[in-house]
N, C-alpha and C. Protein backbone atom coordinates (compact mmCIF):
# COMPACT_ATOMS: atom_id res chain seq x y z
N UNK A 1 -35.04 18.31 4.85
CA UNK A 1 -34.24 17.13 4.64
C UNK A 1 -34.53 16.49 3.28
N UNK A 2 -35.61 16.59 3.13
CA UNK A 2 -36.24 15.96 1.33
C UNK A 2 -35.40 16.59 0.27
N UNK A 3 -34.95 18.16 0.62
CA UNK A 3 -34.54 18.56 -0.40
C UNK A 3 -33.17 18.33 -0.63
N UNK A 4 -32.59 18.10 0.39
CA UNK A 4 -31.02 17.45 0.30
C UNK A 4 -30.93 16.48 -0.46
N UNK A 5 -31.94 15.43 -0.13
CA UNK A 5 -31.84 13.86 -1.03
C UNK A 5 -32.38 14.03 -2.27
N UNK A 6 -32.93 14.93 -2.51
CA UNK A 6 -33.07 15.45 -3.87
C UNK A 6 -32.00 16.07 -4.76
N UNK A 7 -31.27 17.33 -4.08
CA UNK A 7 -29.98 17.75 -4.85
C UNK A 7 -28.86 16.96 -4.80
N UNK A 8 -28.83 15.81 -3.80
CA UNK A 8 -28.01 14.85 -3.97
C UNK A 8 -28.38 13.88 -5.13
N UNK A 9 -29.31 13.36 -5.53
CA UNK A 9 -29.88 12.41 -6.30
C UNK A 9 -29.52 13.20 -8.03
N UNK A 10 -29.90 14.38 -7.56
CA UNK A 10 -30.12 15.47 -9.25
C UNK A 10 -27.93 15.55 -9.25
N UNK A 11 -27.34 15.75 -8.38
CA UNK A 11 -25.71 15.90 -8.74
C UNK A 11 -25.43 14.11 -8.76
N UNK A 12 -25.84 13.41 -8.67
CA UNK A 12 -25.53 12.13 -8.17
C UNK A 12 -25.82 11.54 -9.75
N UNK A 13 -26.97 11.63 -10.42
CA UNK A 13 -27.02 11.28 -11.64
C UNK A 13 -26.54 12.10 -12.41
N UNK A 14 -26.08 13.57 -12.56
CA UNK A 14 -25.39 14.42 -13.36
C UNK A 14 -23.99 13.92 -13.59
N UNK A 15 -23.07 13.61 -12.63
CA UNK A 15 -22.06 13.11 -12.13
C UNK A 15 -21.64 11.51 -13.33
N UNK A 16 -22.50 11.10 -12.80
CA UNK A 16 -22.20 9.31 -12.86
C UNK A 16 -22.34 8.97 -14.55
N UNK A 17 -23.19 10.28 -15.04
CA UNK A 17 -23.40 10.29 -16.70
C UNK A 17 -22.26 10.77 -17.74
N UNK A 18 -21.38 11.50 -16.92
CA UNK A 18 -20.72 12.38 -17.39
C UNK A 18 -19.05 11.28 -17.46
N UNK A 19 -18.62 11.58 -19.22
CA UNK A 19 -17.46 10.12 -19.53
C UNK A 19 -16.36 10.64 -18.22
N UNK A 20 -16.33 12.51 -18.44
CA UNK A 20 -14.60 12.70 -17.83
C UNK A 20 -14.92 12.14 -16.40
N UNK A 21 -15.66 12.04 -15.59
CA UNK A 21 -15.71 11.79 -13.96
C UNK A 21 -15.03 10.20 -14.52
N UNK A 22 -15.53 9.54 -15.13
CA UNK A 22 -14.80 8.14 -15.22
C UNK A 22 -13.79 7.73 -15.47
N UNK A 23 -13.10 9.03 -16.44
CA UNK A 23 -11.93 8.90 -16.76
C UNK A 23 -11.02 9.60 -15.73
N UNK A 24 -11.20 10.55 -15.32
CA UNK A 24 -10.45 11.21 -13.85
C UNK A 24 -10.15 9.82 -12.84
N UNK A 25 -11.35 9.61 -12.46
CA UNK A 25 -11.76 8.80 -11.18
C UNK A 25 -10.35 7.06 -11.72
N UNK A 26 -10.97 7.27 -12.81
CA UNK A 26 -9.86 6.10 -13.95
C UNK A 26 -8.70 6.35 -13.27
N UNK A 27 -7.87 7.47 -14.01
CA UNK A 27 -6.59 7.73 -13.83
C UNK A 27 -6.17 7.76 -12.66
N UNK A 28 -6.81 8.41 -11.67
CA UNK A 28 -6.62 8.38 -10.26
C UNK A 28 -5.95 7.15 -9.07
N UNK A 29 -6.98 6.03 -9.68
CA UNK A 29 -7.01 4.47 -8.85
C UNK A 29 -5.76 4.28 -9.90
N UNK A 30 -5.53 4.50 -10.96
CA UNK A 30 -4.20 3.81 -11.64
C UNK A 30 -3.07 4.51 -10.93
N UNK A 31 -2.84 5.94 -11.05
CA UNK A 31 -2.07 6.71 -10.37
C UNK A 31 -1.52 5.92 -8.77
N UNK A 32 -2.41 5.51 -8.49
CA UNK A 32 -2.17 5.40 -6.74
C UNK A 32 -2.21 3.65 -6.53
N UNK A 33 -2.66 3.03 -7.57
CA UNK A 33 -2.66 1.79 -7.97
C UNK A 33 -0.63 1.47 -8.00
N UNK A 34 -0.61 2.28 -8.78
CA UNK A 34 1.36 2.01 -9.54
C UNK A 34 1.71 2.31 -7.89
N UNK A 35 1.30 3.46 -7.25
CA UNK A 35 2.00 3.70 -6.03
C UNK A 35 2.19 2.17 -5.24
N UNK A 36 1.12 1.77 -4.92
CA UNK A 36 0.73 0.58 -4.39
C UNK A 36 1.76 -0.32 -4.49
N UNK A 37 1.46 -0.58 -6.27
CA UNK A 37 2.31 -1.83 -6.59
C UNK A 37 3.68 -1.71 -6.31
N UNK A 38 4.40 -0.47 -6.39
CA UNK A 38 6.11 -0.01 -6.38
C UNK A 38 6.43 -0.49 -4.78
N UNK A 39 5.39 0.22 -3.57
CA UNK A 39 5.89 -0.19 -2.27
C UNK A 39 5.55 -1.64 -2.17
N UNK A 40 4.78 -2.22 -2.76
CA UNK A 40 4.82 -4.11 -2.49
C UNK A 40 6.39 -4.65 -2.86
N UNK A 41 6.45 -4.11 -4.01
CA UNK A 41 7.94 -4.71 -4.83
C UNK A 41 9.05 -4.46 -4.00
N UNK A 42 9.08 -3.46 -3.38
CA UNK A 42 10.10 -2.85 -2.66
C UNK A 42 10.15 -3.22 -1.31
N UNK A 43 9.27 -3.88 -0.61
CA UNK A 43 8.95 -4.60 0.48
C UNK A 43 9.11 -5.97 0.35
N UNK A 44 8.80 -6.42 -0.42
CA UNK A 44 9.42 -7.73 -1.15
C UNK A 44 11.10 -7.88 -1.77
N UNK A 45 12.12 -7.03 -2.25
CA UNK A 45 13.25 -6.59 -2.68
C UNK A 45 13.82 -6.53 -1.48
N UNK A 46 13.69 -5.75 -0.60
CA UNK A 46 14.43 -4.96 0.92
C UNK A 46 13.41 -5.41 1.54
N UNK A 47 13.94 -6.56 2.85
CA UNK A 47 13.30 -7.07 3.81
C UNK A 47 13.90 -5.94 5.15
N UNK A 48 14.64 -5.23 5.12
CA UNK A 48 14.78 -3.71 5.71
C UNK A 48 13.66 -2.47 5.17
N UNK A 49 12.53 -2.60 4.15
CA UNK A 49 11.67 -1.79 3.82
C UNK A 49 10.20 -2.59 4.77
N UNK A 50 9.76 -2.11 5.37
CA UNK A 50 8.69 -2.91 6.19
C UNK A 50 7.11 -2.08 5.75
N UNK A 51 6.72 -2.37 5.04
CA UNK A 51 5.44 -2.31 4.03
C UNK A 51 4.17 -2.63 4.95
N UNK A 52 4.10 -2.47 5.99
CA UNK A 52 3.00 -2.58 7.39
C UNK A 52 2.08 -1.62 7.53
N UNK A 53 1.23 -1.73 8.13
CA UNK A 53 -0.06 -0.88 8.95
C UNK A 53 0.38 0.12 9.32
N UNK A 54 1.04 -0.05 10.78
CA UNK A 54 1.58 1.12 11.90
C UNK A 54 2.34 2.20 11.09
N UNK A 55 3.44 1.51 10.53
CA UNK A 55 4.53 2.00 10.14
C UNK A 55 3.89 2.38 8.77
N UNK A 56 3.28 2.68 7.71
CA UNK A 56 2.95 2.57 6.78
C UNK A 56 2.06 3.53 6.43
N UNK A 57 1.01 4.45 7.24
CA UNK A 57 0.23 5.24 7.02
C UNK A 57 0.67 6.34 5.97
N UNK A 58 1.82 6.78 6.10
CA UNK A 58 2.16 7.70 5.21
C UNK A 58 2.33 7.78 3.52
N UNK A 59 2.79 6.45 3.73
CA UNK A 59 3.21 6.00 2.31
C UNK A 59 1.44 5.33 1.62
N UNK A 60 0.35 5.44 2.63
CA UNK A 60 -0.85 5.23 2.59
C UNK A 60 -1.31 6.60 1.96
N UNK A 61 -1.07 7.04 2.78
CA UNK A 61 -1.88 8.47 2.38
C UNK A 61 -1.27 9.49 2.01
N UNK A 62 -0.21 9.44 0.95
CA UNK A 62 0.73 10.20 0.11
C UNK A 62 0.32 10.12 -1.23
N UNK A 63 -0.90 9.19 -1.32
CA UNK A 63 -1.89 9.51 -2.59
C UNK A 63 -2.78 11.08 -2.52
N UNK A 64 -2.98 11.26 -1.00
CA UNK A 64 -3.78 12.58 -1.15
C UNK A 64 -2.95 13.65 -1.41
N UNK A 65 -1.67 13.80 -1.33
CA UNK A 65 -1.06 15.57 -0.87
C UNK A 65 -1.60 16.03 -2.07
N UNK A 66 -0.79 15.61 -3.60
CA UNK A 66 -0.81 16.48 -4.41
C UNK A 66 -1.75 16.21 -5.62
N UNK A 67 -1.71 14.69 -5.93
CA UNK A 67 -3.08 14.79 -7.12
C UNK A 67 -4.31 14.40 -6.95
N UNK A 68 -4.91 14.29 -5.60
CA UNK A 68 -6.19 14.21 -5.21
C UNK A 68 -6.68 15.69 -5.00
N UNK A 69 -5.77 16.28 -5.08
CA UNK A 69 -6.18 17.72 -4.81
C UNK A 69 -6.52 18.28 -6.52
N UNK A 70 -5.53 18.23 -7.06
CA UNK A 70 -5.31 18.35 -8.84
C UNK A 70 -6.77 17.53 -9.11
N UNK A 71 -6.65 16.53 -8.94
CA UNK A 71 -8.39 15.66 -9.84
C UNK A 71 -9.19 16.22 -9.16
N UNK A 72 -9.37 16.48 -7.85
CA UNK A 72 -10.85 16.75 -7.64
C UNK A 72 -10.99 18.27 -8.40
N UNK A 73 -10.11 19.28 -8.15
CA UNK A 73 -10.53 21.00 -8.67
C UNK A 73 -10.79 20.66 -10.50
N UNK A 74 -10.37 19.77 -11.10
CA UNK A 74 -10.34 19.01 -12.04
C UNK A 74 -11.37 18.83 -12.42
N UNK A 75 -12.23 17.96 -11.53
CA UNK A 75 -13.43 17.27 -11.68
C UNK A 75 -14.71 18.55 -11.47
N UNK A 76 -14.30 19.20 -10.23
CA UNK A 76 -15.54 20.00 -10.14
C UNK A 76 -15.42 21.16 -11.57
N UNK A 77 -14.22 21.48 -12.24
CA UNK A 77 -14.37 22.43 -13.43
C UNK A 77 -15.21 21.52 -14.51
N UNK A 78 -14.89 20.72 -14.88
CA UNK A 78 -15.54 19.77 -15.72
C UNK A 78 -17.06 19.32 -15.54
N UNK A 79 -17.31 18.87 -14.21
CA UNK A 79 -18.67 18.81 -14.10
C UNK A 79 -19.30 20.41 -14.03
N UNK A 80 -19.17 21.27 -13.07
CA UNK A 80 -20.04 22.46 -13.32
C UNK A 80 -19.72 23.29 -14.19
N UNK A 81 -18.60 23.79 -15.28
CA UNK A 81 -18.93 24.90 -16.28
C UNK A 81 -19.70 23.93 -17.25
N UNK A 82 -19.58 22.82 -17.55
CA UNK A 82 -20.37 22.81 -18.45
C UNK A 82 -22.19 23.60 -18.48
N UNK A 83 -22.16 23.09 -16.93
CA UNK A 83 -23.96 23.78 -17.05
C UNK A 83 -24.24 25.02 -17.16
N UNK A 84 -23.56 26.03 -17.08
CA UNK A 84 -23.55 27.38 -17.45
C UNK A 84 -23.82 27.02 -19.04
N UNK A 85 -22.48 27.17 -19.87
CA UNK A 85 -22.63 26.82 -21.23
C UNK A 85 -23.94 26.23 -21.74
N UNK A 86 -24.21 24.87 -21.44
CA UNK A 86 -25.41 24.31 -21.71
C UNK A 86 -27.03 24.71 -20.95
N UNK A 87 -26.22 26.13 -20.40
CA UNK A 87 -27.55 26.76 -19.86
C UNK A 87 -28.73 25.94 -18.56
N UNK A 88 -28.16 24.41 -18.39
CA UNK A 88 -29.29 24.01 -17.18
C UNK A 88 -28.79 24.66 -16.02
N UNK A 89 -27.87 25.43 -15.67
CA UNK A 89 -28.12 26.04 -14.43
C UNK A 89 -28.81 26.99 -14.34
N UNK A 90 -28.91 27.64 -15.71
CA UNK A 90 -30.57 28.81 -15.70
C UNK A 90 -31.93 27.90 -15.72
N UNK A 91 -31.76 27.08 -16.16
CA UNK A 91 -32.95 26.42 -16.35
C UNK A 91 -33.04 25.61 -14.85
N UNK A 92 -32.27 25.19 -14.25
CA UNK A 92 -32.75 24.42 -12.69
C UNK A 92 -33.56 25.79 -11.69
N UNK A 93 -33.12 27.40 -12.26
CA UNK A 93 -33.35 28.45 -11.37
C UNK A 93 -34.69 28.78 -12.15
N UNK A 94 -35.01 28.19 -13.33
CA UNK A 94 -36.65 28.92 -13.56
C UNK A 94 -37.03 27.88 -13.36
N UNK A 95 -36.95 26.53 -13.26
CA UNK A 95 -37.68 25.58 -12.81
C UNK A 95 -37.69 25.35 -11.53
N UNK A 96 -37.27 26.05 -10.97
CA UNK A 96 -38.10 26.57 -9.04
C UNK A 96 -36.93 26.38 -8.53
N UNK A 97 -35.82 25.90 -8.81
CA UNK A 97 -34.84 25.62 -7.75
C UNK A 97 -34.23 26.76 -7.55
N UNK A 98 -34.09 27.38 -6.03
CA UNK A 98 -32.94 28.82 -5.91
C UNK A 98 -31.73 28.47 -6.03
N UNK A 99 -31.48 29.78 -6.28
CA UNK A 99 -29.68 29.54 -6.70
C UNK A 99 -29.01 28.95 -5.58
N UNK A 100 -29.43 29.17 -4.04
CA UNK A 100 -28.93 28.57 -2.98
C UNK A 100 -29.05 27.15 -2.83
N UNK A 101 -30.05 26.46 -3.24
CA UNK A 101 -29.72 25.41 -3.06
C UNK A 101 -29.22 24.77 -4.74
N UNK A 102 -29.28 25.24 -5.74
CA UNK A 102 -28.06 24.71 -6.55
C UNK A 102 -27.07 25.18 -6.10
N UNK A 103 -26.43 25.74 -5.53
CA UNK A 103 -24.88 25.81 -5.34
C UNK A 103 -24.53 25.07 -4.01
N UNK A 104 -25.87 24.83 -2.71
CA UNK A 104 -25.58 24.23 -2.11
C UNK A 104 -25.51 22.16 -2.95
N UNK A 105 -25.68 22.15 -3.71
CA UNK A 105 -25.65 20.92 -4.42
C UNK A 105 -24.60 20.97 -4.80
N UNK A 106 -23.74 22.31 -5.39
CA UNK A 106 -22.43 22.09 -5.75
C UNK A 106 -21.31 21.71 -5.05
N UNK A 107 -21.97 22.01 -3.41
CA UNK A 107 -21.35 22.25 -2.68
C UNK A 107 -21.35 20.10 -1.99
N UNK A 108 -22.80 19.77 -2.56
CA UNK A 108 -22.49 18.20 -1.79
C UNK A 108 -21.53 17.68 -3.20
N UNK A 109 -21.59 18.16 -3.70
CA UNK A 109 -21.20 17.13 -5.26
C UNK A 109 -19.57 17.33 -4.84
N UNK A 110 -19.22 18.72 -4.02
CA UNK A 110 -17.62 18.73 -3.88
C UNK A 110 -17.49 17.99 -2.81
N UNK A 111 -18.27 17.72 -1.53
CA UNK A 111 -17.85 16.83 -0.51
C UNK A 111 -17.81 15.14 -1.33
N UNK A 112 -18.49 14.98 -2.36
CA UNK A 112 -18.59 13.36 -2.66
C UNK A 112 -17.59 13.25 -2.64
N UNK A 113 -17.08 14.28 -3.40
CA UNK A 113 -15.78 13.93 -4.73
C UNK A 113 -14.44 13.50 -3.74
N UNK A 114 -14.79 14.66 -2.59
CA UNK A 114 -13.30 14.39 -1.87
C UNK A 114 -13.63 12.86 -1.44
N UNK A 115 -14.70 12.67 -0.73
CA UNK A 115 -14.91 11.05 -0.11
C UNK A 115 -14.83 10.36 -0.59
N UNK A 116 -15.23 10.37 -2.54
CA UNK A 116 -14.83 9.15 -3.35
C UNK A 116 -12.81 9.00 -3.16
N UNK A 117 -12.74 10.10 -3.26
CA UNK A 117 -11.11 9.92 -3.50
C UNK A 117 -10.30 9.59 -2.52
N UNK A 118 -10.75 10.05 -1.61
CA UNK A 118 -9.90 9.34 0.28
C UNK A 118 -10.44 8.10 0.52
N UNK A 119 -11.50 8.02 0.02
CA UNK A 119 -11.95 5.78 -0.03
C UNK A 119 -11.12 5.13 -1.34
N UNK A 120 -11.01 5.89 -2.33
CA UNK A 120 -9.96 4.84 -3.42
C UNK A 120 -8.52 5.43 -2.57
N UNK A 121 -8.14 6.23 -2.31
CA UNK A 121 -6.94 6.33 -1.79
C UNK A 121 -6.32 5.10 -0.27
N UNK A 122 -7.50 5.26 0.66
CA UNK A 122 -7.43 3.94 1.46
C UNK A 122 -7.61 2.70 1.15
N UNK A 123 -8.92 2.79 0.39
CA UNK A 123 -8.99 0.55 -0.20
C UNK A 123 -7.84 0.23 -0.92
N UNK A 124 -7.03 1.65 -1.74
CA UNK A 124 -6.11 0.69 -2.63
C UNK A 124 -4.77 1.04 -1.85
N UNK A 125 -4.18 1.71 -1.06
CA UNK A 125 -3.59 1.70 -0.09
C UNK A 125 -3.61 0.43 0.72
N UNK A 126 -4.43 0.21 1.45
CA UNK A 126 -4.90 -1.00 2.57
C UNK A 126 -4.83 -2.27 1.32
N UNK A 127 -5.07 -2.29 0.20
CA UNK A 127 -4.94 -3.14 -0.23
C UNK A 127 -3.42 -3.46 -0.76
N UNK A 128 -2.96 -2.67 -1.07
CA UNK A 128 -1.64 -3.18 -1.02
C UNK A 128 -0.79 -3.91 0.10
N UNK A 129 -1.11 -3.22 0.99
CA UNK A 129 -0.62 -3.60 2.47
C UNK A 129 -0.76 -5.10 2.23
N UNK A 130 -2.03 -5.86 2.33
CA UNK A 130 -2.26 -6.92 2.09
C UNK A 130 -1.24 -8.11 1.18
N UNK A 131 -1.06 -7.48 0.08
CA UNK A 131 -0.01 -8.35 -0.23
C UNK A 131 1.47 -8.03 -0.35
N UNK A 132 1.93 -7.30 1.00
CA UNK A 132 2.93 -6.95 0.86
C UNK A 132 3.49 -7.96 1.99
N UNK A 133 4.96 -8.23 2.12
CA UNK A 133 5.36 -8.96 3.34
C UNK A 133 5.70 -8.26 4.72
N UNK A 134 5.18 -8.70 5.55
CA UNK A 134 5.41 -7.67 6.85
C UNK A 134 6.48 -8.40 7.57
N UNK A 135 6.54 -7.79 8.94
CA UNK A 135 7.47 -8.52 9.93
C UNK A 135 7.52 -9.44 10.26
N UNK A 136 5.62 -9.74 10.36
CA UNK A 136 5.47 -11.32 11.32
C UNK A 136 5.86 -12.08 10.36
N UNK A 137 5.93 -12.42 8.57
CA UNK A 137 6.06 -13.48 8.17
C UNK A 137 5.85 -12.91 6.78
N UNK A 138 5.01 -14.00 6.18
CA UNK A 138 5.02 -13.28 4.61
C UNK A 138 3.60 -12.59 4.62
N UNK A 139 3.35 -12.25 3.46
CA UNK A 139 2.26 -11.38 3.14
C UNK A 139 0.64 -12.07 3.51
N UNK A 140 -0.16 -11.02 3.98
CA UNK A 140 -1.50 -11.80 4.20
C UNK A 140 -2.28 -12.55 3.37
N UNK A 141 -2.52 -11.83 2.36
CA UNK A 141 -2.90 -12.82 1.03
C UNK A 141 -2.02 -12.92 0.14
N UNK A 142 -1.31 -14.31 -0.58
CA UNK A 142 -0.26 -14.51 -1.39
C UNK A 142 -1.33 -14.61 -2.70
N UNK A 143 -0.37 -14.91 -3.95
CA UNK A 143 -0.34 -14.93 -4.82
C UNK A 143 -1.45 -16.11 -5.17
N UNK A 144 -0.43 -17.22 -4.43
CA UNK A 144 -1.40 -18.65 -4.46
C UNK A 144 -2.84 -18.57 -3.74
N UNK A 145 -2.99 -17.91 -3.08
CA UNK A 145 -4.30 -17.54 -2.29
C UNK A 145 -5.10 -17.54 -3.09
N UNK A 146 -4.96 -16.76 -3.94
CA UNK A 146 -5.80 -16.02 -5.12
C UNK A 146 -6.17 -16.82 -6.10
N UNK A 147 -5.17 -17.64 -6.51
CA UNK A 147 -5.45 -18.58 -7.49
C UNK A 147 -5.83 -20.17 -7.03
């Protein structure tokens, strides 16, 4: 178990150093951000468009079909060829680590990636919801709320 929280910790700071993960991870929340904002407007425009929970999951999670799939294969080319090139994946294997558990590290660094991206895909999903107007009345948090 030590060594898990270890190849997690060693992909966890590899990751978080690296500009493109910020800029992917960037574009991503903007990508699905605009989604957001278009179904508020349009729920607000057409009081026949109902921008809700129940009814709403899809248009929730229509951030994942096609470019959560595109950024993450994205992200994992970008984070691991570089270490070939720059040679630390030979160097993590003479400095005692087996190749099995670096690739099993490659392998947590690909589960993050999907979990970072299905949590920005839901908070900013669910957050739209929030200020959109539903059935019962107007939106949960308004404008004036905020300010």
């Amino acid at each position: 178990m030590k060594i898990l929280s270890v190849l997690l910790r060693i992909e966890t700071l590899k990751t978080v150093k690296r500009r493109a993960f910020w800029v992917a991870v960037g574009v991503f929340a903007a990508i699905n951000t605009s989604i957001a904002v278009d179904n508020v407007r349009t729920a607000r425009r057409f009081p026949d468009f109902a921008h809700a929970l129940p009814e709403s999951w899809p248009s929730v999670l229509s951030g994942l079909t096609s470019p959560a799939g595109f950024f993450v294969a994205v992200l994992i080319i970008l984070l691991v060829a570089p270490e070939f090139s720059w040679r630390t994946g030979r160097q993590n294997v003479i400095d005692g680590l087996s190749k099995e558990r670096l690739y099993a590290g490659k392998v947590m660094l690909l589960a993050g990636l999907v979990a970072l991206f299905v949590a920005t895909v839901l908070l900013i999903g669910i957050g739209g919801i929030l200020f959109s107007p539903s059935e019962g009345g107007p939106e949960i948090i308004r404008s004036t709320d905020l300010s």
